[in-house]
Protein backbone atom coordinates (compact mmCIF):
# COMPACT_ATOMS: atom_id res chain seq x y z
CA UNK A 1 135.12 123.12 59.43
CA UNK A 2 135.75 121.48 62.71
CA UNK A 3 137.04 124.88 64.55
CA UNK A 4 133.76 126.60 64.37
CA UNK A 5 131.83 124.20 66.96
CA UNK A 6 132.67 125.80 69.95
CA UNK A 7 131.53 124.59 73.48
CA UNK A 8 127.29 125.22 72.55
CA UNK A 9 128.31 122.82 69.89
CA UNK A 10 130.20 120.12 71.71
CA UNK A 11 126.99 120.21 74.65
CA UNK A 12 125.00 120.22 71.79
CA UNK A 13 126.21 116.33 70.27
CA UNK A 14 127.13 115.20 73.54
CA UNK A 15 122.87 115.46 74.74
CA UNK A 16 122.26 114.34 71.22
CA UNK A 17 124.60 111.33 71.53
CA UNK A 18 123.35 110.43 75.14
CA UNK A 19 119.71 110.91 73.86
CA UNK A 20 120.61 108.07 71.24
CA UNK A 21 121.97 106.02 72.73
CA UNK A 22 121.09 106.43 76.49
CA UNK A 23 123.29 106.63 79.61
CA UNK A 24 124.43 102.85 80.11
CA UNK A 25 125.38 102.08 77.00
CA UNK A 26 127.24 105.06 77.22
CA UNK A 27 129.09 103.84 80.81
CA UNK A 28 129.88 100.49 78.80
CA UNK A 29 131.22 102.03 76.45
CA UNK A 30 133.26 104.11 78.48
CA UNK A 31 134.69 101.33 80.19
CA UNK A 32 135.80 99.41 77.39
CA UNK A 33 137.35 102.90 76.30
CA UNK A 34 139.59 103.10 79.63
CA UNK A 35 140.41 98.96 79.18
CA UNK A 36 141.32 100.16 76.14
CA UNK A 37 143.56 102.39 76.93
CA UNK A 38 145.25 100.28 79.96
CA UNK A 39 145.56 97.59 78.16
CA UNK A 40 147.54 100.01 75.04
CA UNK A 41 150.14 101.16 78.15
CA UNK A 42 150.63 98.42 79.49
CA UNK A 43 151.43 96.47 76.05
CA UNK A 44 154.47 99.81 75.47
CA UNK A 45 155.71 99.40 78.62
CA UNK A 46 156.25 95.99 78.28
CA UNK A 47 157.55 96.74 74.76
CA UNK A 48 159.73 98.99 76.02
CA UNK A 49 161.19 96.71 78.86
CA UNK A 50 161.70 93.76 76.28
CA UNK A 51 163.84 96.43 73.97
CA UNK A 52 165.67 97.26 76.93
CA UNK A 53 165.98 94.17 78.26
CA UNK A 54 167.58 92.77 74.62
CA UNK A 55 169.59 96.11 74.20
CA UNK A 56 171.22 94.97 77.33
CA UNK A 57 171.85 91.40 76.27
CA UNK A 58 173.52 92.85 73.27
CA UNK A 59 175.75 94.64 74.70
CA UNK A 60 179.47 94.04 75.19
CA UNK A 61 181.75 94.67 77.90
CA UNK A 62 185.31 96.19 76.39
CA UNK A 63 186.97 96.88 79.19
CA UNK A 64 190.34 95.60 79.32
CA UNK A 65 191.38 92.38 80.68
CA UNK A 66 194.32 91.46 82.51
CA UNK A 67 195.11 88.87 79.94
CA UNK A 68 194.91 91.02 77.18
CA UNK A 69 197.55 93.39 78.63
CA UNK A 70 200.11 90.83 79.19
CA UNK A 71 199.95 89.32 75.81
């Protein structure tokens, strides 16, 4: 259903949607949109530095100690 709109289509409900609902509550909208989305990478890359960060806690050195080879 959705493959037949084309780019007539698309121009078509984008004048219809700024008709609606005019152009700066458009821009608002917008903006919140792009917070939005900032606010969504910055949460995974903190996400991703807190895995890292506990990965790294976790893990264990085994590389052979002095001690271990003399006993």
């Amino acid at each position: 259903m959705l493959n037949n709109i084309g780019l007539p289509g698309l121009l078509l409900i984008a004048v219809v949607v700024l008709v609606l609902f005019g152009r700066g509550k458009i821009s608002s909208l917008m903006g919140e949109v792009g917070k939005g989305i900032t606010s969504f990478k910055r949460g995974v890359s903190e996400g991703k530095e807190e895995l890292e960060k506990s990965a790294a806690e976790e893990a264990v050195d085994v590389t052979p100690t002095a001690e271990k080879d003399k006993a």
